[in-house]
Every structure is written in C-alpha cells, then in structure tokens.
Protein backbone atom coordinates (compact mmCIF):
# COMPACT_ATOMS: atom_id res chain seq x y z
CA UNK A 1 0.00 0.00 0.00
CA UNK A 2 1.46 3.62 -0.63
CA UNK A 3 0.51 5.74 1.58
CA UNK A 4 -2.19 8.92 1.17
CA UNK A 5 -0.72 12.24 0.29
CA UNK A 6 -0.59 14.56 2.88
CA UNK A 7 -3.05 17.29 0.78
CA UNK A 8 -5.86 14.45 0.88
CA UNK A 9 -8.85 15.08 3.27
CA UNK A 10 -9.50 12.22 5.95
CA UNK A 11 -11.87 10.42 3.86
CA UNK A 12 -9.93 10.77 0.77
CA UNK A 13 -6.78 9.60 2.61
CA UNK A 14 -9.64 6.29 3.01
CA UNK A 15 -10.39 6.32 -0.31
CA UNK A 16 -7.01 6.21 -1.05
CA UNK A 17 -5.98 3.50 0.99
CA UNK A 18 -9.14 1.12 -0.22
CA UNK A 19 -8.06 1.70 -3.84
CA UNK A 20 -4.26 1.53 -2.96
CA UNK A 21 -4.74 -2.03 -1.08
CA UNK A 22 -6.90 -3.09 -3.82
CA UNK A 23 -5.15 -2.22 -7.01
CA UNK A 24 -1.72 -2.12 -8.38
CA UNK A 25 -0.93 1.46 -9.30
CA UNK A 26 2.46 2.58 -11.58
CA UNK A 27 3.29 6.62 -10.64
CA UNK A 28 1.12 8.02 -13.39
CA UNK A 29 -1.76 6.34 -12.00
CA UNK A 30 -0.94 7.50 -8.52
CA UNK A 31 -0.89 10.84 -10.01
CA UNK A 32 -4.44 10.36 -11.56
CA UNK A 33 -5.35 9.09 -8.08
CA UNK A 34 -3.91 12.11 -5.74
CA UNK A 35 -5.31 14.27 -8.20
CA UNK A 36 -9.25 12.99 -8.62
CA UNK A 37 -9.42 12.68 -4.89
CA UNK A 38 -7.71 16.56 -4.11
CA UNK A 39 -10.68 17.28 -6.86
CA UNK A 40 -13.25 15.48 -4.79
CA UNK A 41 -11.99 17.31 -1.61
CA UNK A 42 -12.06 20.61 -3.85
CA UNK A 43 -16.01 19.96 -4.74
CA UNK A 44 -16.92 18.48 -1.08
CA UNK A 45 -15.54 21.77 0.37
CA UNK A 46 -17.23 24.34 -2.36
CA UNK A 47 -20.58 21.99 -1.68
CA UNK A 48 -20.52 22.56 2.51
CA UNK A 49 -19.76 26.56 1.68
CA UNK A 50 -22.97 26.54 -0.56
CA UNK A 51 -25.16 24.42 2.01
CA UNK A 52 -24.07 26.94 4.70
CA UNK A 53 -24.41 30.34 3.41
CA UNK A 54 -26.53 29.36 0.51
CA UNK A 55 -26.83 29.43 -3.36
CA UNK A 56 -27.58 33.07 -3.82
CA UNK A 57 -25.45 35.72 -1.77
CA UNK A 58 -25.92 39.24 -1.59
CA UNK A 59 -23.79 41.75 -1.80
CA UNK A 60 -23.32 45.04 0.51
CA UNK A 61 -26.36 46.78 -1.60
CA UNK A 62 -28.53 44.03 -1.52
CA UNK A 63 -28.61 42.71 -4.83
CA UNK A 64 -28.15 38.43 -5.22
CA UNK A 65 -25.72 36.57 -7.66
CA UNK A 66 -24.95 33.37 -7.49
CA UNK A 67 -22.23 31.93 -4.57
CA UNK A 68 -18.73 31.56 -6.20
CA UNK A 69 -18.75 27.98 -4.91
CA UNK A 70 -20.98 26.90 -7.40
CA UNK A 71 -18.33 27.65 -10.42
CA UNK A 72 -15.65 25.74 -8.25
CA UNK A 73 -17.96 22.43 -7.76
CA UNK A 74 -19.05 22.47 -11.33
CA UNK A 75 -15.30 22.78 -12.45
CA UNK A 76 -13.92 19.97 -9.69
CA UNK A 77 -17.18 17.63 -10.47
CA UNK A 78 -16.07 17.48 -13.78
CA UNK A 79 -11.87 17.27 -12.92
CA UNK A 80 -13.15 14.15 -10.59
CA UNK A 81 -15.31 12.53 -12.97
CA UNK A 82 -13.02 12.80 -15.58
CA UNK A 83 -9.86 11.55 -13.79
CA UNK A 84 -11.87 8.61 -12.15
CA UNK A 85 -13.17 7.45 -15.48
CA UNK A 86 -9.17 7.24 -16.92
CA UNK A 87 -8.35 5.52 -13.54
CA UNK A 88 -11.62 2.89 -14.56
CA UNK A 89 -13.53 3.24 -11.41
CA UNK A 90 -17.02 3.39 -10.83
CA UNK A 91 -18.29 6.78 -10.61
CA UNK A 92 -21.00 6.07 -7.69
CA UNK A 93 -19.03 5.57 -4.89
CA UNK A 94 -17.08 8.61 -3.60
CA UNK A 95 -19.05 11.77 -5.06
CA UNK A 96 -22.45 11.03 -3.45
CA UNK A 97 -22.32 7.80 -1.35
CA UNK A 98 -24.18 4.37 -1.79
CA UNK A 99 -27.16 4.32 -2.83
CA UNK A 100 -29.76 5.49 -5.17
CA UNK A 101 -29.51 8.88 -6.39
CA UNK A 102 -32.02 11.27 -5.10
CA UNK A 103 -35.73 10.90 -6.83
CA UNK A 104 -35.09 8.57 -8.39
C-alpha cells in the first residue's frame, strides 16, 4: 500500500488507501489518483460553503448573484469525474455515497 498524500482530506486519505490495497498502481496512475481525490476534496468543500451560506449571496447593496462555490464544484465535479473514469472506477461511490440517487 502507498501511503495517502498529505493534501488528501481524511476520507480521501480512506479512499485512497481502499483503492491503494486493492489495485496495483504505476506513478502516473498514482498521479491520476492524488489528483481525482484533491478534486473530490475541492467539490466536497465548495458543496458545505454553498449548504451553509446558501446558493444566492448578496452583496453590501442588496442585490443576489450566485455563490462563487458553485463555479468551483461544477469545475472539480467534472476534474473528478473525468480523472476517475481514466483511472476505470465506478463513478457512484465517492461523489455522493451508496445508494440510489435522489428521486429517483
């Protein structure tokens, strides 16, 4: 097992260690690795700012636009998804838990 790189969040360093136990990894796919799970830690953060001070913010005047954490979970969704597929791992587990998604 290698171990978890030091810029991982808790769970990721988890994440990390189930996959690294798991699977055989060369240095580029350790790179793909550290990198998908800094980019889940980057949209897990972004996600808890917009659940605690909500989607729309308002300025000093009083006029709404949208919470800068939205752009930076939309960009690190997509830098997860993306590195996870070239890794081949199922895209379920990490972003949203077990489970079915909601309404469905």
């Amino acid at each position: 097992m290698i171990k978890a790189p030091k810029s991982l969040s808790l769970e990721s360093k988890r994440i990390w260690k189930e996959i690294t136990t798991g699977w055989e990894l060369d240095e580029s796919g350790e790179l793909l690795l550290k990198l998908a799970l800094e980019a889940l830690d980057e949209y897990r953060s972004a996600k808890r700012a917009i659940e605690k001070e909500g989607y729309i913010l308002k300025s000093k005047s009083g006029v709404g636009h949208k919470h800068p954490a939205i752009e930076v979970m939309k960009i690190a969704r997509g830098q997860f998804i993306q590195l996870w597929k070239q890794l081949h791992l199922d895209l379920q587990s990490p972003l949203e838990g077990p489970g079915r998604p909601p309404g469905s």
